[in-house]
N, C-alpha and C. Protein backbone atom coordinates (compact mmCIF):
# COMPACT_ATOMS: atom_id res chain seq x y z
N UNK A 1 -3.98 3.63 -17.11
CA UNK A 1 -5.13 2.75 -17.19
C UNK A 1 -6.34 3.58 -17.63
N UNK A 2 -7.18 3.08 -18.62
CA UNK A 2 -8.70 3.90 -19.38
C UNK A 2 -9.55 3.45 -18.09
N UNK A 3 -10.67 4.27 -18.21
CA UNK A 3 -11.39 3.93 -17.33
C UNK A 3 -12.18 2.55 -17.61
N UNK A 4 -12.69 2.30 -16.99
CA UNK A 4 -13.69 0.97 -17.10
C UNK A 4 -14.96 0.73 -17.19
N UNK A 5 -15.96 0.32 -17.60
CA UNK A 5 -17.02 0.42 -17.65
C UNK A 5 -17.74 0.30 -15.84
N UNK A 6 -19.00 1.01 -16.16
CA UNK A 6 -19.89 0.54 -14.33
C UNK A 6 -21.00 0.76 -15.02
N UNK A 7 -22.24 0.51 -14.45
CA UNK A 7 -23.25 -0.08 -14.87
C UNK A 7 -23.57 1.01 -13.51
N UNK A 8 -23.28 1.56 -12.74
CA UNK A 8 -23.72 2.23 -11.47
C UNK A 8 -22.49 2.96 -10.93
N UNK A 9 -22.35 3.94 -10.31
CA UNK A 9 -20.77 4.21 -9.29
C UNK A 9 -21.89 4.41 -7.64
N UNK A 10 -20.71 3.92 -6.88
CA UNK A 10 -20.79 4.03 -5.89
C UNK A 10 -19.80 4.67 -4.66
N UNK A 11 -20.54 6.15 -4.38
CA UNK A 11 -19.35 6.93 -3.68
C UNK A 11 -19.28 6.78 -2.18
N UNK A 12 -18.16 6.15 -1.82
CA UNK A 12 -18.12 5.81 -0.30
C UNK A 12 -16.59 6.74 0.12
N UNK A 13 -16.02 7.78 -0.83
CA UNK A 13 -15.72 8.91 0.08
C UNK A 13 -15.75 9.44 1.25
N UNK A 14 -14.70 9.58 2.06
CA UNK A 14 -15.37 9.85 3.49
C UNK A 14 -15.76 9.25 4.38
N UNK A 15 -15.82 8.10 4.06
CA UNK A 15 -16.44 6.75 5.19
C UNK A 15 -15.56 5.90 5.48
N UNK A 16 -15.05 5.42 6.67
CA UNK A 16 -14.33 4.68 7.22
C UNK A 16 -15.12 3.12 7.00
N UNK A 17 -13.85 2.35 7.34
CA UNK A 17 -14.27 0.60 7.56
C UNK A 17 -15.40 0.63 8.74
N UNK A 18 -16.20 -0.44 8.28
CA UNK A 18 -16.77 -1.42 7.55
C UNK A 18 -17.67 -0.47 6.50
N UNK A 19 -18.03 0.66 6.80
CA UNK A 19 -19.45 1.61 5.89
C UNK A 19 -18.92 0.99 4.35
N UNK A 20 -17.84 1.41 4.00
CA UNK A 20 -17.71 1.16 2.33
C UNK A 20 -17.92 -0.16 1.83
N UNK A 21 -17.38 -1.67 2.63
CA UNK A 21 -17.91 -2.61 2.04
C UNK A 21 -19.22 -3.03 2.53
N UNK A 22 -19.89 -2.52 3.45
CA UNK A 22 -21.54 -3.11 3.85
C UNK A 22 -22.29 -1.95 2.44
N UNK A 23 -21.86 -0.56 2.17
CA UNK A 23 -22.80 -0.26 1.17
C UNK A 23 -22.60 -1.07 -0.13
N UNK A 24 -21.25 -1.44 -0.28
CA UNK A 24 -20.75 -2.13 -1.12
C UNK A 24 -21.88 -3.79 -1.80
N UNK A 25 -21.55 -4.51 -1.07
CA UNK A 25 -22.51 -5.39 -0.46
C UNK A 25 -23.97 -4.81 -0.69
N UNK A 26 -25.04 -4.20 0.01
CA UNK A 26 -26.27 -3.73 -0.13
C UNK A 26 -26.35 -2.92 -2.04
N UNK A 27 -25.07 -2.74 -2.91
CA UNK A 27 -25.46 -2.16 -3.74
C UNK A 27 -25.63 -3.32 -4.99
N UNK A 28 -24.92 -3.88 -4.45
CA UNK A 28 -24.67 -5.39 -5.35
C UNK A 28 -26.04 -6.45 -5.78
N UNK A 29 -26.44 -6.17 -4.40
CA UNK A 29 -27.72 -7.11 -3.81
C UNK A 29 -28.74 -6.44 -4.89
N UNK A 30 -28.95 -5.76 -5.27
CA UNK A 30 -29.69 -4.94 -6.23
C UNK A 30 -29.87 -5.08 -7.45
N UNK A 31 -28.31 -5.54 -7.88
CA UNK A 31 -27.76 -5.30 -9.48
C UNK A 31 -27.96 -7.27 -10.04
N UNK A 32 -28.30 -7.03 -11.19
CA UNK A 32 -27.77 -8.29 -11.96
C UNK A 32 -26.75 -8.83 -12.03
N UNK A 33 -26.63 -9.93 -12.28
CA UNK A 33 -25.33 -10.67 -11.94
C UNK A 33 -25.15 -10.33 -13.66
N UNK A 34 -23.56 -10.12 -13.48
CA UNK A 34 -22.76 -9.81 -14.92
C UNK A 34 -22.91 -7.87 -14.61
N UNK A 35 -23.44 -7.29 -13.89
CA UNK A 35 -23.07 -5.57 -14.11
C UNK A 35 -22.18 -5.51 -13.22
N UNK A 36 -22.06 -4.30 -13.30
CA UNK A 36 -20.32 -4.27 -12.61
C UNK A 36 -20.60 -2.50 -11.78
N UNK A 37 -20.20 -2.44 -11.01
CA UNK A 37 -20.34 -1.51 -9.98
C UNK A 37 -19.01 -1.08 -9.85
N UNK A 38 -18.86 0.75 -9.76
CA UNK A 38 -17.81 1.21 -9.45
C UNK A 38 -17.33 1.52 -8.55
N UNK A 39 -16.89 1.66 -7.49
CA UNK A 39 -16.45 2.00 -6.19
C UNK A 39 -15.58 2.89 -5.87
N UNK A 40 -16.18 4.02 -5.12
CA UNK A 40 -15.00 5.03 -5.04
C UNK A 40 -15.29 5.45 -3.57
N UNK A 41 -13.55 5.42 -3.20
CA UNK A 41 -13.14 5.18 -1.86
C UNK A 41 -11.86 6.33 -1.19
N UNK A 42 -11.80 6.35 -0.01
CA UNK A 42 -10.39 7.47 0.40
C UNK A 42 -10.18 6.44 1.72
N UNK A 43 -10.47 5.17 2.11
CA UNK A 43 -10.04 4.58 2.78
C UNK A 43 -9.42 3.78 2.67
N UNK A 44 -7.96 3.48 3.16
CA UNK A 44 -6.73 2.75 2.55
C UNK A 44 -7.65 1.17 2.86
N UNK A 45 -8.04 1.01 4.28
CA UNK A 45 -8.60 -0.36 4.39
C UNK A 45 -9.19 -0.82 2.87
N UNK A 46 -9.76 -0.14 2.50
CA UNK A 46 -10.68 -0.91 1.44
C UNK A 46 -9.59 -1.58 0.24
N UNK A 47 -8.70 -1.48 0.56
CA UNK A 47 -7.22 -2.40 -0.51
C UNK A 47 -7.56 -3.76 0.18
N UNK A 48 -7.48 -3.65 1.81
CA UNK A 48 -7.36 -5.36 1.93
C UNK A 48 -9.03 -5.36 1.66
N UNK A 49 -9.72 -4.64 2.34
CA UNK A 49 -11.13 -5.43 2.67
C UNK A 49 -11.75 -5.62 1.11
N UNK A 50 -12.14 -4.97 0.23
CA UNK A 50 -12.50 -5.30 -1.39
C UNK A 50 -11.81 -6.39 -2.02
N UNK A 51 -10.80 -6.67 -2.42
CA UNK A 51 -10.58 -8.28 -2.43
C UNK A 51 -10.77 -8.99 -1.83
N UNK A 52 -10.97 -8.99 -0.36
CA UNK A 52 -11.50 -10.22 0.51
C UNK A 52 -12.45 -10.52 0.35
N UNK A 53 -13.47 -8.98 0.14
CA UNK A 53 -14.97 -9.40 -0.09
C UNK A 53 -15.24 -10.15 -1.42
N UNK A 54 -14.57 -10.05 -2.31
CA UNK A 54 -14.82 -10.19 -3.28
C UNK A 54 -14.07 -11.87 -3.49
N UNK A 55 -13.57 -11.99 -2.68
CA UNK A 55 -12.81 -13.52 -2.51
C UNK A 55 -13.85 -14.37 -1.66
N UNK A 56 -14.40 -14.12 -1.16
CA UNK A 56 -15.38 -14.42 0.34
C UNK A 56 -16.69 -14.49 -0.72
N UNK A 57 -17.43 -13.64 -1.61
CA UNK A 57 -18.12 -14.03 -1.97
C UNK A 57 -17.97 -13.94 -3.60
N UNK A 58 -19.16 -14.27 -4.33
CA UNK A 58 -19.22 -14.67 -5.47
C UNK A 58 -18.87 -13.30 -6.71
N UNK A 59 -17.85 -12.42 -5.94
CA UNK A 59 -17.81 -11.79 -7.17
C UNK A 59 -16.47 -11.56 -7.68
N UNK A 60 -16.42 -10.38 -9.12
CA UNK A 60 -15.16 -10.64 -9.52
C UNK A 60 -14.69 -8.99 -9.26
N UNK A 61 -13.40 -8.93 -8.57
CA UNK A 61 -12.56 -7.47 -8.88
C UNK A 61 -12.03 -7.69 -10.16
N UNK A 62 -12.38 -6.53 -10.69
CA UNK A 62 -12.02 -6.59 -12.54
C UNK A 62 -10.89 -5.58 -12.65
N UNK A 63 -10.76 -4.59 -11.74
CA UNK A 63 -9.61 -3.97 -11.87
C UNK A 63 -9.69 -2.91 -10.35
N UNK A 64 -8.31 -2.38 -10.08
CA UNK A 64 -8.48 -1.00 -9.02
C UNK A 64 -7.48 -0.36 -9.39
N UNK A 65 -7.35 1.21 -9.28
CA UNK A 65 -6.97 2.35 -9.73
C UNK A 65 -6.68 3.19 -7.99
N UNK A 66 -5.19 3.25 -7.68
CA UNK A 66 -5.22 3.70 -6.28
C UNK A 66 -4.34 5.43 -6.61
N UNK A 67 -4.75 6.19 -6.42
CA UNK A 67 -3.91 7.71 -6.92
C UNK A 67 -3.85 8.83 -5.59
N UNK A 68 -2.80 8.75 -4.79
CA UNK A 68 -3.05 9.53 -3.18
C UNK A 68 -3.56 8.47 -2.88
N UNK A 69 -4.92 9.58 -2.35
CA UNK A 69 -5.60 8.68 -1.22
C UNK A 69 -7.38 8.63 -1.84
N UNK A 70 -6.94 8.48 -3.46
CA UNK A 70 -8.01 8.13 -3.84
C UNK A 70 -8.40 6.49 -4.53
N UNK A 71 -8.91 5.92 -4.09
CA UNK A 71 -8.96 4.50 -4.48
C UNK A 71 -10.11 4.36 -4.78
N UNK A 72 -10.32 3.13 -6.50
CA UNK A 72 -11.10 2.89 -7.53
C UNK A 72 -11.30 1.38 -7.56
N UNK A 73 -12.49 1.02 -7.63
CA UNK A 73 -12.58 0.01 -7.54
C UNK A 73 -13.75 -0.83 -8.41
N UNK A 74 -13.49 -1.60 -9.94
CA UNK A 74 -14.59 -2.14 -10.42
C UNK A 74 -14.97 -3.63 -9.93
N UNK A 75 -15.94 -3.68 -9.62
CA UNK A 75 -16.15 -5.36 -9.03
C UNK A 75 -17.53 -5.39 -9.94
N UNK A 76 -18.04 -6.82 -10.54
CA UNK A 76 -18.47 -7.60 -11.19
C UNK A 76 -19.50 -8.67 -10.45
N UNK A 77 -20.74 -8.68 -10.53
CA UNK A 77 -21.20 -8.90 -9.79
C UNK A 77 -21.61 -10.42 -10.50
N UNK A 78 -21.63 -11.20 -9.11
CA UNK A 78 -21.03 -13.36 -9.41
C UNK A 78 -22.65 -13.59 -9.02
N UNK A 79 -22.74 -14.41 -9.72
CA UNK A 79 -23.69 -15.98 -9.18
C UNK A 79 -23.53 -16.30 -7.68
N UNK A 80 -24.53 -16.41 -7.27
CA UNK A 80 -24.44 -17.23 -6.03
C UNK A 80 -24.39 -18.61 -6.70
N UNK A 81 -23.77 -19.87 -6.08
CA UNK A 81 -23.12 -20.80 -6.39
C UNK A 81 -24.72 -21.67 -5.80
């Protein structure tokens, strides 16, 4: 897989559940809707919790990249409805 475009990365390395999707969340809140934020993670949780969030609210996972125990994550930032 090529890498993907981000408009920002966001390193949540090192941080256990919930820290990676609340910065996750607070980085979003920031960005325009349509940029896309990268996410980089070493916590297995963030497989279920990043699609949920991203199911739960208005945005899109555009792709994830999991290698060890390093996990990638582009999400797309939605309209509030």
């Amino acid at each position: 897989m090529t890498e993907q475009h981000a408009d920002c990365e966001l390193d949540t390395r090192g941080l256990r559940c919930p820290e990676p999707v609340m910065m996750l969340h607070r980085q979003l809140r920031k960005m325009q809707v349509g940029e896309v934020v990268a996410l980089l993670a070493t916590d297995p949780a963030t497989l279920r919790d990043v699609p949920q969030f991203c199911e739960f609210l208005p945005h899109r996972l555009i792709a994830s990249l999991n290698q060890d125990d390093d996990y990638r994550f582009w999400i797309e930032k939605g309209e509030r409805p």
